[in-house]
Structures are given as C-alpha cells and as structure tokens.
Protein backbone atom coordinates (compact mmCIF):
# COMPACT_ATOMS: atom_id res chain seq x y z
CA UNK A 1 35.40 31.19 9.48
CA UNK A 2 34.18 29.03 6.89
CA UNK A 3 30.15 28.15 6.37
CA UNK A 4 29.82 24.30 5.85
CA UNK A 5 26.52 24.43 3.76
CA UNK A 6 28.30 27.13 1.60
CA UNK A 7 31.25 24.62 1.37
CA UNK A 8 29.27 21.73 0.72
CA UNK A 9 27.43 23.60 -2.05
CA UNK A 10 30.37 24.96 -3.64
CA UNK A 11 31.74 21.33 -4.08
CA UNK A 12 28.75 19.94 -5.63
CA UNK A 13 28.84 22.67 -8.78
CA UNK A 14 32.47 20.96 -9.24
CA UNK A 15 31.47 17.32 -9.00
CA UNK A 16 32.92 15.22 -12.16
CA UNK A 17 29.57 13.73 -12.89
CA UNK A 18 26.57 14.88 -10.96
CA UNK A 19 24.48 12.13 -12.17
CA UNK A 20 26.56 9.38 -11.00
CA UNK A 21 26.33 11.10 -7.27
CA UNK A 22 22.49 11.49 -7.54
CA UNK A 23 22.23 7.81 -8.69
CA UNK A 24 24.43 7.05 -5.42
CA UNK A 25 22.36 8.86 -3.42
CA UNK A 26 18.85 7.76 -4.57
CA UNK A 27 20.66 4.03 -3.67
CA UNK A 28 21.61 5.19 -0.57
CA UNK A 29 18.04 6.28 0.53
CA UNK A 30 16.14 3.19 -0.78
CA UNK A 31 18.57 -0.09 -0.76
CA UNK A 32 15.84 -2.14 -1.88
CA UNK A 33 15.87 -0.63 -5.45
CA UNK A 34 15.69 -4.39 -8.11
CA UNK A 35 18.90 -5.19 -9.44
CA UNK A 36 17.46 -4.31 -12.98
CA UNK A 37 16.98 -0.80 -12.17
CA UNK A 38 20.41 -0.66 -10.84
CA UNK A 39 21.44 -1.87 -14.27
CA UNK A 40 19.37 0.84 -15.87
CA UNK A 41 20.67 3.96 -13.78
CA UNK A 42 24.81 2.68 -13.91
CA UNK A 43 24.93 1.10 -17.70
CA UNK A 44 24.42 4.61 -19.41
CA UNK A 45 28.12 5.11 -18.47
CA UNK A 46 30.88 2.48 -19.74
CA UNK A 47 33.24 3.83 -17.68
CA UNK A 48 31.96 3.04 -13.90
CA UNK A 49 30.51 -0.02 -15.75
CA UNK A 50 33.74 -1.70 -15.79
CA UNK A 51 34.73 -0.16 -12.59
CA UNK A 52 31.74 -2.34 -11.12
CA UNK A 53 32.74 -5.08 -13.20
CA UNK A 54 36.44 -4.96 -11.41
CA UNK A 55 35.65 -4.62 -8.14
CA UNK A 56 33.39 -7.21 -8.13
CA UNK A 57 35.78 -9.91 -9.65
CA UNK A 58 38.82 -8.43 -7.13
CA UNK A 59 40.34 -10.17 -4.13
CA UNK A 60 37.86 -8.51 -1.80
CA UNK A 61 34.49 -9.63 -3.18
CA UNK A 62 36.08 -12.87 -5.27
CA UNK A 63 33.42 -15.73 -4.47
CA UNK A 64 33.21 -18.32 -6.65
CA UNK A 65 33.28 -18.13 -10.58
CA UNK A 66 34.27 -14.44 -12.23
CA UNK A 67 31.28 -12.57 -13.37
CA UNK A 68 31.11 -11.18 -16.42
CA UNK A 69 27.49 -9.01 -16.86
CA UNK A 70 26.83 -5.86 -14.98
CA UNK A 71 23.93 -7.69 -13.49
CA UNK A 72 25.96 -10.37 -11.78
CA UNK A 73 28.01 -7.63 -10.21
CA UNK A 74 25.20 -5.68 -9.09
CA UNK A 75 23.93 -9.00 -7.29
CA UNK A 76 27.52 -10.26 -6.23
CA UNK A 77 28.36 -6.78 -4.43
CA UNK A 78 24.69 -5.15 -3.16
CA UNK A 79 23.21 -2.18 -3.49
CA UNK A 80 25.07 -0.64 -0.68
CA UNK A 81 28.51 -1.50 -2.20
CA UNK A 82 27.32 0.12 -5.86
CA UNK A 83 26.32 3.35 -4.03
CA UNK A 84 29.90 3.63 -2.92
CA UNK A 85 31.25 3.01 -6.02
CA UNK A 86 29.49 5.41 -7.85
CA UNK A 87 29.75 7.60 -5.63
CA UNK A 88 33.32 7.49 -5.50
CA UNK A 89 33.27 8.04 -8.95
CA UNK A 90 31.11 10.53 -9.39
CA UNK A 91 33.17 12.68 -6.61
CA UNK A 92 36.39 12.49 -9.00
CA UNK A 93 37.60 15.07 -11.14
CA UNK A 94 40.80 15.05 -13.10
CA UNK A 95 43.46 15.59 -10.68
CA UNK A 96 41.89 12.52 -8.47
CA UNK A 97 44.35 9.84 -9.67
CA UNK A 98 47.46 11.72 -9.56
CA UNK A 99 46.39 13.48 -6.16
CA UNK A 100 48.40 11.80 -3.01
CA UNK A 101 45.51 13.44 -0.85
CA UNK A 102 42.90 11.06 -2.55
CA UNK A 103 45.13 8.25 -2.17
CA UNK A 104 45.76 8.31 1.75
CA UNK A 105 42.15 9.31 1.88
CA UNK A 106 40.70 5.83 0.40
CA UNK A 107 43.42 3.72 1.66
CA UNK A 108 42.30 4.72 5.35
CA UNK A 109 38.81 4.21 4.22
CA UNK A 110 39.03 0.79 2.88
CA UNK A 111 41.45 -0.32 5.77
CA UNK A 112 38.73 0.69 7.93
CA UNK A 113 36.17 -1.00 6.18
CA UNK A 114 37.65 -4.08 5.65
CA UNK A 115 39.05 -4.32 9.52
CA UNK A 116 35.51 -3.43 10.76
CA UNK A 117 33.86 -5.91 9.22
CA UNK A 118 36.54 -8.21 9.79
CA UNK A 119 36.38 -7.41 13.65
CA UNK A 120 32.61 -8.18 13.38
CA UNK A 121 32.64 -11.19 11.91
CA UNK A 122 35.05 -12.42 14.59
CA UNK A 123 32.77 -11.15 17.47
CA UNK A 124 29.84 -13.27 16.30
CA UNK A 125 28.04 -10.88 13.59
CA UNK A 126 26.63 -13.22 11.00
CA UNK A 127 23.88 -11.19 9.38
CA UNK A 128 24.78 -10.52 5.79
CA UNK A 129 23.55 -7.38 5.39
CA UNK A 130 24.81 -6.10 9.28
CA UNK A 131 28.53 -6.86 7.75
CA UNK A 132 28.13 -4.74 4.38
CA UNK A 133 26.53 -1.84 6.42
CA UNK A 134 30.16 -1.97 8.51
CA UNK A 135 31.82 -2.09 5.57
CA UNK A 136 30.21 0.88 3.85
CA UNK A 137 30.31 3.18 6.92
CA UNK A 138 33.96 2.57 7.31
CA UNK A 139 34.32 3.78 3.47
CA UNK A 140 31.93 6.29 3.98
CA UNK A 141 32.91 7.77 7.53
CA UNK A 142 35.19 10.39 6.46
CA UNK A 143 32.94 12.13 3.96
CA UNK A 144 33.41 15.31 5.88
CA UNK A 145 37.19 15.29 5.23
CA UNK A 146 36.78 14.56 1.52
CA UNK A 147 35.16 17.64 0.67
CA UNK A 148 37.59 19.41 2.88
CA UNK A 149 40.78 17.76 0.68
CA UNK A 150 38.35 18.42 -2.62
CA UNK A 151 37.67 21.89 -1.04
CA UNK A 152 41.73 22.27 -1.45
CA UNK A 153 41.80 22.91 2.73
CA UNK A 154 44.18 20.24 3.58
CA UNK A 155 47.19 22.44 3.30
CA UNK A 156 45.32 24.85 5.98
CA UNK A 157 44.77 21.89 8.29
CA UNK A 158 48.18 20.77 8.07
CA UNK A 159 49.35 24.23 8.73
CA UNK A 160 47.59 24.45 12.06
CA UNK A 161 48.52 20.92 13.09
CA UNK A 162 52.39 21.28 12.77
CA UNK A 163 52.38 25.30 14.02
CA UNK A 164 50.30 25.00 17.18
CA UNK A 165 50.86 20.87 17.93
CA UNK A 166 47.72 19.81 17.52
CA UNK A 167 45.61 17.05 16.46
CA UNK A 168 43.67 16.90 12.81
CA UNK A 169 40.58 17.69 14.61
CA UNK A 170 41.80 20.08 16.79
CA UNK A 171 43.26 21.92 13.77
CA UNK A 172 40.35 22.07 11.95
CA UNK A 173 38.35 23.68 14.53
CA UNK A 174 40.53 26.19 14.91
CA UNK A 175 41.06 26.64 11.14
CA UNK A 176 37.51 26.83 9.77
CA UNK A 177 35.04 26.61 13.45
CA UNK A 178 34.15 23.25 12.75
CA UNK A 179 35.73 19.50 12.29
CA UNK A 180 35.23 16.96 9.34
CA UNK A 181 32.85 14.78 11.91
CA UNK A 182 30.46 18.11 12.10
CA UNK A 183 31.12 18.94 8.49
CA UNK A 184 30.13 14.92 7.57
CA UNK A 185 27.24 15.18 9.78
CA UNK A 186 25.76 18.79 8.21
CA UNK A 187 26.65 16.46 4.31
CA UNK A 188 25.15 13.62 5.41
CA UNK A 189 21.49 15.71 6.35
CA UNK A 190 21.92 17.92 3.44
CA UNK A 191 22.19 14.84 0.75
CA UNK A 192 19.27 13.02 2.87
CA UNK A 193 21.08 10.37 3.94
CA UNK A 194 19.49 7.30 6.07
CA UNK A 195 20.42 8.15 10.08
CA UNK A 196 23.33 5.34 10.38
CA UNK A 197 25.41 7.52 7.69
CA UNK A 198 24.96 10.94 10.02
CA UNK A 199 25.99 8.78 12.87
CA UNK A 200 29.07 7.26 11.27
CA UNK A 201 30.27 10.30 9.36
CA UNK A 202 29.84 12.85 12.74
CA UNK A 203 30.10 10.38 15.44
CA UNK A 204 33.13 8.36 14.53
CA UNK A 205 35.43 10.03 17.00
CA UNK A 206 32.88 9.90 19.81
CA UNK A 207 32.25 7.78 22.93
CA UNK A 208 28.71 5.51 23.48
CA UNK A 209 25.84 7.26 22.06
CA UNK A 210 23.21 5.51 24.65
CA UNK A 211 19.97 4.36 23.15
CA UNK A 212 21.38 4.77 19.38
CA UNK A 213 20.18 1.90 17.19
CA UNK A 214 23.43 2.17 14.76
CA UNK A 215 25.66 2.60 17.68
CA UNK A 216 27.07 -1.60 17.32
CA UNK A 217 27.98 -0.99 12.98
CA UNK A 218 29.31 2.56 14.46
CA UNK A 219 31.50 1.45 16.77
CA UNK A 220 32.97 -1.17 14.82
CA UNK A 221 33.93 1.53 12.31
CA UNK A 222 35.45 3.63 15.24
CA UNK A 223 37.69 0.83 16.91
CA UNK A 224 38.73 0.03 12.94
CA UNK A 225 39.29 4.12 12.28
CA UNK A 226 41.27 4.42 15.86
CA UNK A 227 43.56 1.01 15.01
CA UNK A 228 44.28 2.41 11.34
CA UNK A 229 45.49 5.70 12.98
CA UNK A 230 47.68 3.37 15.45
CA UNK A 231 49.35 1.52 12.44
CA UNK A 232 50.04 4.28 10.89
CA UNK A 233 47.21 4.26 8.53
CA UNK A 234 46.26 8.59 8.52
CA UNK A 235 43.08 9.84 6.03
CA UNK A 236 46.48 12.66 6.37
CA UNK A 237 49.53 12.62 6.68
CA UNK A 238 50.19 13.53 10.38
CA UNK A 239 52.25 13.25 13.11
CA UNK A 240 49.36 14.02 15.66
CA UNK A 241 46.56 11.63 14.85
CA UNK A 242 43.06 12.29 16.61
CA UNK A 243 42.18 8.75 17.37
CA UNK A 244 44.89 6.30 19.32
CA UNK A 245 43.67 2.95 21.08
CA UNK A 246 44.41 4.98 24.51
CA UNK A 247 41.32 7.04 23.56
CA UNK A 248 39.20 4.43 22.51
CA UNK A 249 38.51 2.30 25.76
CA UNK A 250 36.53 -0.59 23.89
CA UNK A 251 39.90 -1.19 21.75
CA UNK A 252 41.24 -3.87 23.96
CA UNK A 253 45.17 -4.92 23.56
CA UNK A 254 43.04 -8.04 21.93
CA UNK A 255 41.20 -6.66 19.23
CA UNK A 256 44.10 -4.52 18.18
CA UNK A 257 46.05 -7.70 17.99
CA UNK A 258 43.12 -9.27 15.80
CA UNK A 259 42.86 -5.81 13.32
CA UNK A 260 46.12 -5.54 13.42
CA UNK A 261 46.80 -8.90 11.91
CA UNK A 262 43.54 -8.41 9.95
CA UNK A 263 45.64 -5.37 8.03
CA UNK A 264 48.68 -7.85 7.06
CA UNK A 265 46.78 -10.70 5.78
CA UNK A 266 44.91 -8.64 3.83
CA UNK A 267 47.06 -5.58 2.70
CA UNK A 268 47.04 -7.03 -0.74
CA UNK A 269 43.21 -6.81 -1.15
CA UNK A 270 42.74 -3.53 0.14
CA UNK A 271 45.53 -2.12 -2.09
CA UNK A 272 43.87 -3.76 -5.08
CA UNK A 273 40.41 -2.32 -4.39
CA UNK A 274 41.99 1.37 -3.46
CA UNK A 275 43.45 1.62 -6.62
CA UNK A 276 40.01 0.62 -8.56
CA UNK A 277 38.24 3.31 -6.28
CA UNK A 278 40.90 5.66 -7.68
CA UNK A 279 40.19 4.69 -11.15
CA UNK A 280 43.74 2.72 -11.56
C-alpha cells in the first residue's frame, strides 16, 4: 500500500515551477491579498502572464471591453480565479499538453465548475463572491486524483476497475488503501488550505455533512461532479463511474435537465478555457 504524505511529497520535488504553486497557495490562504501584490508575485513570469491575460478576455469571463494589463485581469477574474490558474500552471511539466490524462482531467473540472455555478445562480445565489467560491471548488475538487494521474497511477486504477468491475473509487481503495477524496483531503491539510477546499476535495462524493458551513458551495460542486459523470463527462475514462444522479438524491430529474442544458449552451466556453488551463 501506498503512503499519501509520501506521495504527495514525492510530487512536489517534480512540480514544473514551485514558485508559481507557493504563490497559489499563499492566494489561497489570504484572498484579500491587493491586486498590486498579485501583480508583483505573477509578472516575474511572462509565460502565466499571458495565460492570465487569456483567460480573462475568453468566453467565460468576457464582460465588457477586452483588457489588456495584467492588473485589469487580476481585477476582472479575483484572487480566487488567479490561484487556480497558477496553480494549474505551476502543476505542469512537459508531458502536460500532450497527456490525454490531463485533458479529461480539466475538462471534468471546468464542466463542473461552470455547471455549479450555473446551477447556483439559477437557485437564487446572487453573492458575487459565493458564485466564484463554486466555481473554484468545482476546478479544484479533484486535486486528489491529479497527483494520482501526475503520480503515473492511473494505469493501476484502471487496471482494478476493468479486472474486478468496480467503480474509480472502489478501485483505488483497493489499489493503494485509500481514494482520491482521502488523498485530496490529506493535500488539502498538508498545503494549509482554508476548510471549504478539505471539504470539497474529500467530501465531494459524500452525503449532507450536518452543521458544515461550506456544505451549500459543496454540494453544488457534487450535484455538478455527479451530472458530468451522467453525461459522460469522466476525470477517467471509465465505464463504471462513482457518482450517477441515482446516488445523489438532491439531483432532481429537474436540475439535471437545467445542467444538462447548462453543458450544451456552453460547451464552447468550457472547451476554450480547458485548453488555456492546458497551456494551448
């Protein structure tokens, strides 16, 4: 059996840029950080520079006029947004963009962001900063399984799924004695992360916490995380997926009308911005 910390520990020595994940995770743990040390900490590398610069101008965050300064970006998108980013980038290494793993992996994310939040704002969330916390735990809630595809254990997983019949998290108990969830949970306290990322990242796949303060963002990511499965939407490629709307009793026949038609109109978007997360 595999040790998480060990495999968490062995991934960060092989990080592309270290920096750009501390920077992400210094965000992460005080959001209120001015806009002109944001500037400071990203503009030392041109690279993610223009990756901010994209994302901010692309169908997803388009409002108004194009920006054109690294400021203006930082303001358009939020502190919460540029954590992701850089963190995304700072988590590639070479093989990212021609990796199919990496691909799957971000399209599921951003489809779950984008129908989470979408899914909120039709419920009646208004609050601004309510709807990019959504978003960023629905890219952010499979953390656990990215170091498992960057720790090269996919094939392992996969391997247990198809020869025993069962389900990705099934498989990966049995595989290494603990699931992504657990694995995102044990990342998400060993980085320091703010209590709604532990919740999202290890409590995705799991009924009502009662009494949790994160648990309405959380389970807007796990409704949006169970539909993606159900449209065929995998982190993997799988043909026994561990969320379905049959095991997620608060995905009414309604709302998976709603995120279902949420995915078409916007399938154009999300491909654009999973491509700029790859570095496209």
């Amino acid at each position: 059996m595999l040790d998480p910390a060990e495999l968490i520990e062995s991934q960060e020595k092989r990080f592309s840029n270290p920096g750009m994940v501390s920077n992400a995770l210094e965000l992460l743990r005080d959001l209120s950080t001015p806009a002109d040390e944001v500037v400071s900490m990203v503009q030392q590398d041109p690279g993610t520079t223009g990756m901010i610069l994209r994302v901010a101008n692309c169908a997803l965050h388009r409002r108004g006029q194009p920006v054109s300064t690294l400021r203006a970006a930082i303001v358009r998108l939020g502190n919460l947004q540029i954590s992701q980013i850089l963190l995304s980038a700072g988590l590639q290494d070479k093989n990212t963009k021609e990796d199919i793993a990496y691909y799957q992996y971000w399209e599921h994310s951003v489809n779950v962001a984008v129908m989470a939040r979408d899914l909120a704002i039709r419920e009646g969330v208004t609050d601004s900063h309510k709807l990019e916390e959504i978003f960023i735990l629905g890219l952010l809630h499979n953390l656990g399984l990215l170091i498992e595809i960057r720790g090269q254990l996919l094939g392992k997983i996969l391997h247990c799924m198809q020869l025993y019949s069962l389900d990705q998290m099934a498989a990966e108990k049995k595989a290494f004695g603990f699931n992504h969830c657990e694995l995102g949970g044990i990342l998400c306290q060993y980085w320091g992360l703010p209590e709604v990322f532990y919740e999202a990242c290890s409590q995705h796949h799991v009924s009502a916490l009662p009494g949790s303060p994160f648990w309405e963002s959380v389970g807007y990511v796990r409704m949006a995380d169970a539909a993606a499965e159900s449209l065929g939407i995998y982190p993997v490629r799988c043909q026994h997926p561990s969320h379905s709307p049959e095991t997620v009793p608060e995905l009414t026949s309604e709302r998976m009308a709603h995120l279902e038609n949420a995915h078409t109109e916007n399938k154009g978007p999300v491909d654009e911005f999973t491509r700029l997360l790859l570095g496209h």
